[in-house]
N, C-alpha and C. Protein backbone atom coordinates (compact mmCIF):
# COMPACT_ATOMS: atom_id res chain seq x y z
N UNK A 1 -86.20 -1.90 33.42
CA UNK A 1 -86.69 -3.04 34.16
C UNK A 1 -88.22 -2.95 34.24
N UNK A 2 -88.75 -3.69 34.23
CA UNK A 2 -90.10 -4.09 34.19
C UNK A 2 -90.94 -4.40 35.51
N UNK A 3 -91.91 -4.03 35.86
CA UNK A 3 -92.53 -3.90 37.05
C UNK A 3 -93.49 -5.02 37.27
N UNK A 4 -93.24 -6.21 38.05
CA UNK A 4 -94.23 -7.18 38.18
C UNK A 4 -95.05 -7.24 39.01
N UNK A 5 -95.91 -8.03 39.12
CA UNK A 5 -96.80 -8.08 40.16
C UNK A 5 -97.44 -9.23 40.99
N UNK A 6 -97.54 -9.74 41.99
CA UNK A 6 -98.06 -11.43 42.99
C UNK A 6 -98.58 -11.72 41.69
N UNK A 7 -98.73 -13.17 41.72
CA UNK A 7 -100.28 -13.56 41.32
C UNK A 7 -99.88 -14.77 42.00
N UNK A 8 -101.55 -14.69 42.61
CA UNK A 8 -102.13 -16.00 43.00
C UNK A 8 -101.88 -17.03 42.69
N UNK A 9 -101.45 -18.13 42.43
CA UNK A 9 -101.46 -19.62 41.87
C UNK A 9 -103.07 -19.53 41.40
N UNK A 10 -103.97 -19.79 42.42
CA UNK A 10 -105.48 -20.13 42.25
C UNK A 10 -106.38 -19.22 41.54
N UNK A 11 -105.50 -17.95 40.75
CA UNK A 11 -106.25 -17.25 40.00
C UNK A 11 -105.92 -17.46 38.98
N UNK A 12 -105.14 -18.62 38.20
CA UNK A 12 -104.52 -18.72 37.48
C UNK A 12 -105.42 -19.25 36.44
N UNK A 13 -105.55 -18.45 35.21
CA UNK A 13 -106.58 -18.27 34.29
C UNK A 13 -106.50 -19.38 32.97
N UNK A 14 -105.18 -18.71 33.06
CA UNK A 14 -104.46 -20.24 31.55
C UNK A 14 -103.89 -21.55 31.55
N UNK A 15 -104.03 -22.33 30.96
CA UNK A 15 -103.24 -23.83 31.05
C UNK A 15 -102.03 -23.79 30.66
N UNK A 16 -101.23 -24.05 32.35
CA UNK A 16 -100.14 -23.89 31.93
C UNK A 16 -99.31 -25.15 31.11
N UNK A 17 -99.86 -26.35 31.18
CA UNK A 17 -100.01 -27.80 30.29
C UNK A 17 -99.57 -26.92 28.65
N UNK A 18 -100.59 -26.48 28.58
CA UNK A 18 -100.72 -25.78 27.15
C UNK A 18 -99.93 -24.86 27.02
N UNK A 19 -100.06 -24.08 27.84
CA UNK A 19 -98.67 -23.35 26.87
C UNK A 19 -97.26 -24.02 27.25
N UNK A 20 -96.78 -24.02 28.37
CA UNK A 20 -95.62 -25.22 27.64
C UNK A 20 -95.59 -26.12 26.63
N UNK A 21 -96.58 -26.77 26.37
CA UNK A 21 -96.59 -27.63 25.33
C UNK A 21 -96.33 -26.86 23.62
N UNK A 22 -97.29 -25.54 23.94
CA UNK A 22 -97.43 -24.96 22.59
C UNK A 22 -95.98 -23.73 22.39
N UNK A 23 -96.02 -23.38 23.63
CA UNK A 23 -95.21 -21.62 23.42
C UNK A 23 -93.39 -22.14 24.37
N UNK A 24 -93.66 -23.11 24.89
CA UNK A 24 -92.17 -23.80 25.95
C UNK A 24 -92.16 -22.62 26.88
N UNK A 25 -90.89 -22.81 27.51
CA UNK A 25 -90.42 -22.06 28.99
C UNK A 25 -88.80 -21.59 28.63
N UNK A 26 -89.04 -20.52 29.74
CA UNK A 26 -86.98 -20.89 29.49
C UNK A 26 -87.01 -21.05 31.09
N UNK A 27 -85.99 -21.90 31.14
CA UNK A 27 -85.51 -22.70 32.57
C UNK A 27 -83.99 -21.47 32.76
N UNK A 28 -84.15 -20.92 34.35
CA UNK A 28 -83.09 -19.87 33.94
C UNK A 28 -82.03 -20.32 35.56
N UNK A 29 -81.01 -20.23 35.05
CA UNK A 29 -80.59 -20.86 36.57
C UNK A 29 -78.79 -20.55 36.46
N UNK A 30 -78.51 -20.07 37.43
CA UNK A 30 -77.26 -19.37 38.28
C UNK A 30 -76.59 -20.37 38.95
N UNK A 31 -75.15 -20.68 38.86
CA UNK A 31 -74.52 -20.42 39.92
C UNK A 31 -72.94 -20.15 39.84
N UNK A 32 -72.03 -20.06 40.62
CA UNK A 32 -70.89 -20.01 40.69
C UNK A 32 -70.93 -18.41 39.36
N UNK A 33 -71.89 -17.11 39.79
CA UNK A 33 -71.28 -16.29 38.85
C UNK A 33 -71.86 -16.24 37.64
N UNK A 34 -72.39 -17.69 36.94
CA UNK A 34 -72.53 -17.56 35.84
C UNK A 34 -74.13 -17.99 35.43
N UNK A 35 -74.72 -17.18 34.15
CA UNK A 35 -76.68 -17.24 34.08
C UNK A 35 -76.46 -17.95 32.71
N UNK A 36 -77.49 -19.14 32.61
CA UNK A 36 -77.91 -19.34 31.28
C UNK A 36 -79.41 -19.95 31.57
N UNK A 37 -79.77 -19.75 30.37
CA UNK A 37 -81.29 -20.29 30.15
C UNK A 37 -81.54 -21.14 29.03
N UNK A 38 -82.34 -21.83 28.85
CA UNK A 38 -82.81 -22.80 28.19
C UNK A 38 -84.08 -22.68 27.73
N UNK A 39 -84.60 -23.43 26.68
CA UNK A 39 -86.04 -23.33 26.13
C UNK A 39 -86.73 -24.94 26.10
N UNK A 40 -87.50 -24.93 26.93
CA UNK A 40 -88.11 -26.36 27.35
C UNK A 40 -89.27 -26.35 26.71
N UNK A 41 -89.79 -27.60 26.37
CA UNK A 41 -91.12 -27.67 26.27
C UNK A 41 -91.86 -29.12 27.18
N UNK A 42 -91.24 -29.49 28.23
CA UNK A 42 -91.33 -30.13 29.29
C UNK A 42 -91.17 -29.80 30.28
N UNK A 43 -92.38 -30.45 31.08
CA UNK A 43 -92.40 -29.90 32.53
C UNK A 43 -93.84 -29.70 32.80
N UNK A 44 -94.27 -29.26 33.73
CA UNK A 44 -95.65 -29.16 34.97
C UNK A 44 -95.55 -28.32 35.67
N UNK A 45 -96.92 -28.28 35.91
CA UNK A 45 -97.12 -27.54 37.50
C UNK A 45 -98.02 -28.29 38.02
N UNK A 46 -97.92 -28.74 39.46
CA UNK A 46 -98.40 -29.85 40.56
C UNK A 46 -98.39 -29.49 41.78
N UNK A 47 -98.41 -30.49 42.66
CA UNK A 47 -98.85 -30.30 44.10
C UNK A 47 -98.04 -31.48 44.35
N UNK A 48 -96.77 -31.69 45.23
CA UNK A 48 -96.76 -32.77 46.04
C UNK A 48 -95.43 -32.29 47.51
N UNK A 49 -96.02 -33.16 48.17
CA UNK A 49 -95.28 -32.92 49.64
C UNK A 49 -95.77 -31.87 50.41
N UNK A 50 -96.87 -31.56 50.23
CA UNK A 50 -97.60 -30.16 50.67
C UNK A 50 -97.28 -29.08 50.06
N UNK A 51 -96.46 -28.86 48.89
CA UNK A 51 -96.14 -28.11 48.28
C UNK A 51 -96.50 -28.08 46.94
N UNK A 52 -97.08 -26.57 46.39
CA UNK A 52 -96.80 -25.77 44.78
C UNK A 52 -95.73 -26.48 44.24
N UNK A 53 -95.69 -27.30 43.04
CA UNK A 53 -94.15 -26.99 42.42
C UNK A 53 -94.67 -26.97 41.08
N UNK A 54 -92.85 -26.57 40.65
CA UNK A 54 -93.06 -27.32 38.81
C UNK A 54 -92.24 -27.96 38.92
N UNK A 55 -92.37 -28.91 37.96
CA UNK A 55 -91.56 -29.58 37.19
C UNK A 55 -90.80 -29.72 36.18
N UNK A 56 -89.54 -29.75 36.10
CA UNK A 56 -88.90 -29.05 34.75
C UNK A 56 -87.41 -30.91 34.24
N UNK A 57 -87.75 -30.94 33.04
CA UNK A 57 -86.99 -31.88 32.84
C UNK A 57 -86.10 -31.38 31.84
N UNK A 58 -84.78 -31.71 32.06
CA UNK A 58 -83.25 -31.31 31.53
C UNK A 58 -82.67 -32.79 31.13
N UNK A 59 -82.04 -32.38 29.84
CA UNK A 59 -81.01 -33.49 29.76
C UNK A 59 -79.84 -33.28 29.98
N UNK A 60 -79.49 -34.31 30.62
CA UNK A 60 -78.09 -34.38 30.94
C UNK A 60 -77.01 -33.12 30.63
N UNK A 61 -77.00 -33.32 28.82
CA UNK A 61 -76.46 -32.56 28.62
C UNK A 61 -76.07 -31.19 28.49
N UNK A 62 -77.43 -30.82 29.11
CA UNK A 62 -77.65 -28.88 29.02
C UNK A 62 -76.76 -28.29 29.88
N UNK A 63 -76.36 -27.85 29.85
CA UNK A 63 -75.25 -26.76 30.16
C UNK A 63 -76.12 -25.94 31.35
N UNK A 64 -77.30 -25.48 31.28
CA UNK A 64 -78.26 -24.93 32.35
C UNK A 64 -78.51 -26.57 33.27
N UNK A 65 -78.20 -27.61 32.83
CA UNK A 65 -78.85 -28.47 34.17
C UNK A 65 -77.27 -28.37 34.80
N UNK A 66 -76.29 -27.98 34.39
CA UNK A 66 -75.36 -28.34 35.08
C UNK A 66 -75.33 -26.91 36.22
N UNK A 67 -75.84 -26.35 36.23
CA UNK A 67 -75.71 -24.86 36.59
C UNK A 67 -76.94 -25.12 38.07
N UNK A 68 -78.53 -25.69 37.83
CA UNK A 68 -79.22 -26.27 38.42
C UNK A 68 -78.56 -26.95 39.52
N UNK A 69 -78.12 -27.86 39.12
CA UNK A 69 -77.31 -29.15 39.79
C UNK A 69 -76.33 -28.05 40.78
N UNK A 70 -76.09 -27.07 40.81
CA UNK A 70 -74.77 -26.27 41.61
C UNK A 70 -75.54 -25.21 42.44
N UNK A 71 -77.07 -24.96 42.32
CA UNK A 71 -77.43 -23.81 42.92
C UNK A 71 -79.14 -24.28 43.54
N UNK A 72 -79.59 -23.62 44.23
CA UNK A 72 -80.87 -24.23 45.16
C UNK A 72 -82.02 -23.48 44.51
N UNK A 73 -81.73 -22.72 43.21
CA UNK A 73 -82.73 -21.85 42.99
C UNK A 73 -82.91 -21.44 41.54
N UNK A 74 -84.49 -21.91 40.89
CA UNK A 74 -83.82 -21.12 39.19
C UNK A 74 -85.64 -20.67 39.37
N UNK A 75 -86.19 -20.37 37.65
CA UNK A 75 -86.84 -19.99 37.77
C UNK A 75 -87.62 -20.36 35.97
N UNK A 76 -89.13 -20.05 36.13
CA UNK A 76 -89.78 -20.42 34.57
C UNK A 76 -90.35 -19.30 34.51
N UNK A 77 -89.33 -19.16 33.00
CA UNK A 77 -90.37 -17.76 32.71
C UNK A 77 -90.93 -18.13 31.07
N UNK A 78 -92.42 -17.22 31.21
CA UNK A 78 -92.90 -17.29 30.07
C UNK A 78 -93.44 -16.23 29.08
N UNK A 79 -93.05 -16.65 28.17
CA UNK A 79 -93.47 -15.34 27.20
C UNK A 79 -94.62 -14.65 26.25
N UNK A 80 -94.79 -13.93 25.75
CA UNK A 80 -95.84 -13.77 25.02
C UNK A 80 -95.24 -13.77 23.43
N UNK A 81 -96.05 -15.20 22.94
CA UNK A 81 -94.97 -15.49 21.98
C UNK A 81 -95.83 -14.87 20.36
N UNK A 82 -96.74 -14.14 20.82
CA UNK A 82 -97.31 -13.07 19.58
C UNK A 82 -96.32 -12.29 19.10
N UNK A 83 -95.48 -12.00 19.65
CA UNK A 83 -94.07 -11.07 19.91
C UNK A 83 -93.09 -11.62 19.01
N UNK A 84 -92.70 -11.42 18.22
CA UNK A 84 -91.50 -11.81 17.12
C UNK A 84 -90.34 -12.28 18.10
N UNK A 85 -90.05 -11.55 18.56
CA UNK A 85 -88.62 -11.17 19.41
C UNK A 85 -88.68 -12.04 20.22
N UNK A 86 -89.42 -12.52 21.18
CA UNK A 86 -89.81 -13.44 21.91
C UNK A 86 -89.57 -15.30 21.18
N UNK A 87 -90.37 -15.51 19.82
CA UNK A 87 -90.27 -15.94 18.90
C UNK A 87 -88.30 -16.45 18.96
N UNK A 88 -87.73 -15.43 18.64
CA UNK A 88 -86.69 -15.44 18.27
C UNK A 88 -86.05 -16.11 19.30
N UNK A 89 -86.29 -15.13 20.42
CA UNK A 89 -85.61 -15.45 21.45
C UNK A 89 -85.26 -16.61 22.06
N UNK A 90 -86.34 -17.62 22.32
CA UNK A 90 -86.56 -18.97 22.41
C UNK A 90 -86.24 -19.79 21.85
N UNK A 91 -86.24 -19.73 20.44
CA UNK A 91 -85.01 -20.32 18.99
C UNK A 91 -83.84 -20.21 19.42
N UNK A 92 -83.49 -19.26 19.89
CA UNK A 92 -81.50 -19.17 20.28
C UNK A 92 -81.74 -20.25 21.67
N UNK A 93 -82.19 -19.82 22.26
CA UNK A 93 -82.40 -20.73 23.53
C UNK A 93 -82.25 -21.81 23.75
N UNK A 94 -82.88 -22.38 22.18
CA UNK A 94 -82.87 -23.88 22.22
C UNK A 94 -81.75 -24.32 21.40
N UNK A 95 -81.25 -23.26 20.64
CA UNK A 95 -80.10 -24.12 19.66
C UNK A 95 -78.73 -23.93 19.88
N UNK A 96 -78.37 -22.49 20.61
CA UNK A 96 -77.30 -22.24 21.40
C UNK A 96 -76.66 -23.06 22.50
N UNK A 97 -75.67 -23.40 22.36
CA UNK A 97 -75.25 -23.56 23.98
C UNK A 97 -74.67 -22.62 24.95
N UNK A 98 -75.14 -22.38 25.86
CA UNK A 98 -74.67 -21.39 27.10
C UNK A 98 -73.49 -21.64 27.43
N UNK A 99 -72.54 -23.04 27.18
CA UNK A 99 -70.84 -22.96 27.29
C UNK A 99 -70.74 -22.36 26.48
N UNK A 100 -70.59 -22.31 25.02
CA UNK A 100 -69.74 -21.86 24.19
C UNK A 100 -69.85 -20.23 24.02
N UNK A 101 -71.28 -19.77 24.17
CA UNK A 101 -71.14 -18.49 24.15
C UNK A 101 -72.06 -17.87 24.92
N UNK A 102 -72.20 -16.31 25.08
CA UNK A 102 -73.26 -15.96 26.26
C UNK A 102 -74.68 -15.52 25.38
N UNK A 103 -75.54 -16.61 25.15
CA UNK A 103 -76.36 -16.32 24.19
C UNK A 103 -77.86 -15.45 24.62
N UNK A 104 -77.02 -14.91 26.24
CA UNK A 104 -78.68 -14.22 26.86
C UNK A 104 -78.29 -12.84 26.31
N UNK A 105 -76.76 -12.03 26.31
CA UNK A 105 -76.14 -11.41 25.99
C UNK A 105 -77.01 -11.12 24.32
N UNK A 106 -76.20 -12.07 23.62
CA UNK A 106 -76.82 -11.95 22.32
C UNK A 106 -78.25 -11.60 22.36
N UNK A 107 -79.06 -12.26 22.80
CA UNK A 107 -80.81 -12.17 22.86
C UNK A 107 -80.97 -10.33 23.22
N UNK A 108 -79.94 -9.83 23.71
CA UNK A 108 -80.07 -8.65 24.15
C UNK A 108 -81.28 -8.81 25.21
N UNK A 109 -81.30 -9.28 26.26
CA UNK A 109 -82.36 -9.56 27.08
C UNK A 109 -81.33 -9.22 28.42
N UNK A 110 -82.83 -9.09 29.54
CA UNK A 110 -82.08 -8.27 30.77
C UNK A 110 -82.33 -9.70 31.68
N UNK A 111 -80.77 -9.72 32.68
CA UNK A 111 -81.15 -11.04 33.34
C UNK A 111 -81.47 -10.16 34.82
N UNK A 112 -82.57 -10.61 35.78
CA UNK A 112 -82.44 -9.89 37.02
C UNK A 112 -82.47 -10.79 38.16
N UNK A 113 -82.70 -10.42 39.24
CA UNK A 113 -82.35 -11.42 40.27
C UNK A 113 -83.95 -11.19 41.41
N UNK A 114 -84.65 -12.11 41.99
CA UNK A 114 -85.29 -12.05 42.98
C UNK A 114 -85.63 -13.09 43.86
N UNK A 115 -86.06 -12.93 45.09
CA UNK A 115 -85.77 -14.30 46.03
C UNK A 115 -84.88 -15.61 45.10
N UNK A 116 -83.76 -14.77 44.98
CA UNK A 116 -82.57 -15.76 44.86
C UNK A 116 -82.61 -16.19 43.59
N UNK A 117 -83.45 -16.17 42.77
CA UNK A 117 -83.57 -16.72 41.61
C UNK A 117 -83.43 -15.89 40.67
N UNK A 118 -82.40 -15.90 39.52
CA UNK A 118 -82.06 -15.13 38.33
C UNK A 118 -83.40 -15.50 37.47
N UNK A 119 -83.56 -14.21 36.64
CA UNK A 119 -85.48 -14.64 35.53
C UNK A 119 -84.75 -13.50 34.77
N UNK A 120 -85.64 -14.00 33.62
CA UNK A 120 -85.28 -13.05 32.14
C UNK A 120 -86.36 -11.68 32.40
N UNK A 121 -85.83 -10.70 32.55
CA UNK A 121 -87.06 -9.43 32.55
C UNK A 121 -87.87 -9.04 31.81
N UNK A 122 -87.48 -9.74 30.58
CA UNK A 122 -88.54 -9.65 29.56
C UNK A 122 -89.73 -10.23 29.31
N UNK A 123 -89.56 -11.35 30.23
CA UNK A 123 -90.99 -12.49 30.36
C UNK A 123 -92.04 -11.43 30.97
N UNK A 124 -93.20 -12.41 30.46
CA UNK A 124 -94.48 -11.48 31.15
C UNK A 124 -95.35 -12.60 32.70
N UNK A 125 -94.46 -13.60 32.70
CA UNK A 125 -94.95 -14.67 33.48
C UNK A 125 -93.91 -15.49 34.56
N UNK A 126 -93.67 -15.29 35.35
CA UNK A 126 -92.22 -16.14 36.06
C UNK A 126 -93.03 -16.27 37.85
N UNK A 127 -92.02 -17.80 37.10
CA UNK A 127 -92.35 -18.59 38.25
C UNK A 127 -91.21 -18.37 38.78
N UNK A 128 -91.07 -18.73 40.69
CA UNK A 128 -89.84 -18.50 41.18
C UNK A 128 -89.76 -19.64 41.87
N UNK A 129 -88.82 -20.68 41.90
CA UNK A 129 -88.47 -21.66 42.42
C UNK A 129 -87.36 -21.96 43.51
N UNK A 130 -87.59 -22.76 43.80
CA UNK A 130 -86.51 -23.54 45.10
C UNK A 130 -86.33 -24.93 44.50
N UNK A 131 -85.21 -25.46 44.20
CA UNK A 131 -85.07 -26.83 44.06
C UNK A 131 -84.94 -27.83 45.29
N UNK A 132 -85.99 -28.78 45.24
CA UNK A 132 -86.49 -29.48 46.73
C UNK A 132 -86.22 -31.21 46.03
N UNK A 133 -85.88 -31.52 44.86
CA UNK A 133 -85.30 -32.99 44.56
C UNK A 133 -84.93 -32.78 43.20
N UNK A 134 -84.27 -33.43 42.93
CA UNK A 134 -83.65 -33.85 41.28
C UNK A 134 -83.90 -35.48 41.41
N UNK A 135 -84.33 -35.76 40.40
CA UNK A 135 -84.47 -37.35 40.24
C UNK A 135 -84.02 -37.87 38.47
N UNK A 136 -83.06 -38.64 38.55
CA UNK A 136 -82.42 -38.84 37.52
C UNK A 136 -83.22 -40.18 36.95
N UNK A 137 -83.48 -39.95 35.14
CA UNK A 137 -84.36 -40.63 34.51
C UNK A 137 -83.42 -41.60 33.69
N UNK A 138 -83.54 -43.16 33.94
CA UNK A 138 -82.31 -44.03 33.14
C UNK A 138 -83.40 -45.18 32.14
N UNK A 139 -82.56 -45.65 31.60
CA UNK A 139 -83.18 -46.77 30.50
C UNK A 139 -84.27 -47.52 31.50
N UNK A 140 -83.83 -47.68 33.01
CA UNK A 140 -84.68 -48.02 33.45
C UNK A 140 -85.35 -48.13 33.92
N UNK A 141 -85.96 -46.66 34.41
CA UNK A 141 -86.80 -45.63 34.68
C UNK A 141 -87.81 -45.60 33.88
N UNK A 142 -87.68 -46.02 32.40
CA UNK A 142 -89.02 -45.30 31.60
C UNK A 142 -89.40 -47.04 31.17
N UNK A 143 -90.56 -46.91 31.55
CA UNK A 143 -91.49 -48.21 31.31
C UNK A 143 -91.70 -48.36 30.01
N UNK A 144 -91.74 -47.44 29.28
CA UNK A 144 -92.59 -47.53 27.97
C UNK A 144 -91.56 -47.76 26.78
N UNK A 145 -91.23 -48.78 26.06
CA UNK A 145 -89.90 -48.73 24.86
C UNK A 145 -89.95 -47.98 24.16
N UNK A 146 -91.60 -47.48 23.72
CA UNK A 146 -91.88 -46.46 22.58
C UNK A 146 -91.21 -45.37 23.11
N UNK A 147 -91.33 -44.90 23.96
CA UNK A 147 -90.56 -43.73 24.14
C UNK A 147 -89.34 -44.03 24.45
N UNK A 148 -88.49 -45.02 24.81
CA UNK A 148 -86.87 -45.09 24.91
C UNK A 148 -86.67 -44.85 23.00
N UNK A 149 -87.55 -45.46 22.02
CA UNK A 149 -86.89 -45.64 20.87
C UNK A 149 -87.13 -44.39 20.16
N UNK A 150 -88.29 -43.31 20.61
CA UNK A 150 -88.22 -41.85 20.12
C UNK A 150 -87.71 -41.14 20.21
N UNK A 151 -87.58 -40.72 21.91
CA UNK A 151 -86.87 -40.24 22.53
C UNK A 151 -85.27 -39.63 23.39
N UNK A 152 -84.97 -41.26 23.46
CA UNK A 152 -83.59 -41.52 23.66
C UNK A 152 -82.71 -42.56 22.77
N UNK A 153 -82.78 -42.23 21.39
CA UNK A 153 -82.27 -43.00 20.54
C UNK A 153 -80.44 -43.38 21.04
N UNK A 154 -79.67 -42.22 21.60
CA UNK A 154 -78.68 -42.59 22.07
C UNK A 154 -78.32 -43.26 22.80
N UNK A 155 -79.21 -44.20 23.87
CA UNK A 155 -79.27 -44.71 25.10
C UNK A 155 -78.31 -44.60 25.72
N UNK A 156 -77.57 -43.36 25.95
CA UNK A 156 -76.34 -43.26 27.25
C UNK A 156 -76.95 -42.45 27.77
N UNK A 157 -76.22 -42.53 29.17
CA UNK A 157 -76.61 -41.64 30.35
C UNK A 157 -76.68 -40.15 30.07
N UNK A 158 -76.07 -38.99 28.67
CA UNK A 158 -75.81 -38.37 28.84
C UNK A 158 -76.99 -37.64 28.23
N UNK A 159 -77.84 -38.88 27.15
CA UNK A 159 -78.87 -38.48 26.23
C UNK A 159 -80.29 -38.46 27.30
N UNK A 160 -80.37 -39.00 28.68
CA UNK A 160 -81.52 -38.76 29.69
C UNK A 160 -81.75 -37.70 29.82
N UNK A 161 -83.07 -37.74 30.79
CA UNK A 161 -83.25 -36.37 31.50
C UNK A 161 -83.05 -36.48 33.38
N UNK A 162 -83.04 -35.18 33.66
CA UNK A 162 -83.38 -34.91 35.04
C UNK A 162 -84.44 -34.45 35.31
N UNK A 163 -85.40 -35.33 36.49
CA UNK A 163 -86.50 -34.29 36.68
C UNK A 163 -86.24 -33.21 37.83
N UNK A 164 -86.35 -31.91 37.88
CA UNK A 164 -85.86 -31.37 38.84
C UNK A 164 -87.68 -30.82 39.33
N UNK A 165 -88.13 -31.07 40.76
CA UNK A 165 -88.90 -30.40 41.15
C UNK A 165 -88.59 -29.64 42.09
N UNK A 166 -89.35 -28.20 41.76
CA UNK A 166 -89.00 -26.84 42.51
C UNK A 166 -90.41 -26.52 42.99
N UNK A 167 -89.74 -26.06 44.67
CA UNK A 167 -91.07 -25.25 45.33
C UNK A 167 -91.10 -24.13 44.42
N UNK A 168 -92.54 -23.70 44.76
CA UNK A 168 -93.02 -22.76 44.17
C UNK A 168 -92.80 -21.81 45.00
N UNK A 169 -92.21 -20.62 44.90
CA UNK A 169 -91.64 -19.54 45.82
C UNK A 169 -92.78 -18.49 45.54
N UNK A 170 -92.84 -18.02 44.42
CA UNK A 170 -93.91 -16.80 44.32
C UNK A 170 -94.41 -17.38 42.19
N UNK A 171 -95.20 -16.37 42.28
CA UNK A 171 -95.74 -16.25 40.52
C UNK A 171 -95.61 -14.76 40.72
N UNK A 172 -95.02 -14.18 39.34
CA UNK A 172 -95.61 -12.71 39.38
C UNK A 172 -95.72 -12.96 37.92
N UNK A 173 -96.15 -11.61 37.09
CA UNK A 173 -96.63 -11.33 36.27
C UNK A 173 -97.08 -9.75 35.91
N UNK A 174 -96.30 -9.39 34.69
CA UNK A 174 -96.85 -8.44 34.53
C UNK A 174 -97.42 -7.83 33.31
């Protein structure tokens, strides 16, 4: 197990815009017993309601939003994706599904638990969250067509996303 450490929000050196955009997240979230994670490349970090959060958007169909949807607590962790393995890791993430098989297992990766929130131990960056709203995104939710016709070529409910915003509980890093 790996030894982390606080960090500040306000010492926060890198864009986290950017690397989600460039390196993604895995969204890691528990409940009823069971861990899976996901590899996002959507989502934020913001300020609203007097609160730190991020923002993490799921579709429907992920198998981790259904897990979200059942528990008050997940978490973003990020990696150092100079790292092959890391590399790899995030590829299964995104192409696996967490019903059909236990693909954190496979990753050979350690899942651990802190203020309530399951995180991959291998990350060098994790955020720890509280889920404080889910807001569900429909055909008529998104203003813009260009993005219904890129994006959600399926137009059913199942091809949306959820936005889930989570307090920000702690950052560590190690």
């Amino acid at each position: 197990m790996h030894t982390f450490q606080p960090y500040p929000i306000d010492m926060l050196e890198w864009n986290p815009i950017k690397k989600l955009a460039e390196d993604g997240i895995a969204i890691v979230a528990e409940a009823n017993g069971k861990v899976n994670a996901m590899a996002s490349h959507n989502g934020g970090v913001g300020h609203i309601w007097g609160k730190n959060v991020v923002y993490a958007f799921l579709r429907n169909t992920r198998y981790t939003k259904e897990l979200i949807d059942e528990s008050e607590y997940f978490s973003a962790c990020f990696f150092d994706m100079n790292d092959k393995n890391n590399v790899q890791l995030m590829k299964i993430l995104d192409k696996i599904s967490g019903r059909s098989e236990d693909k954190l297992a496979q990753c050979k990766v350690t899942v651990t638990h802190d203020l309530n929130c399951p995180y991959i131990d291998d990350a060098n960056f994790i955020i720890f969250c509280r889920k404080i709203a889910a807001v569900p995104m429909t055909e008529n939710t998104i203003l813009d067509p260009k993005i219904l016709d890129e994006h959600y070529t399926n137009r059913h409910l199942d091809d949306f996303h959820t936005m889930y915003i989570g307090e920000i509980l702690d950052i560590r890093a190690r």
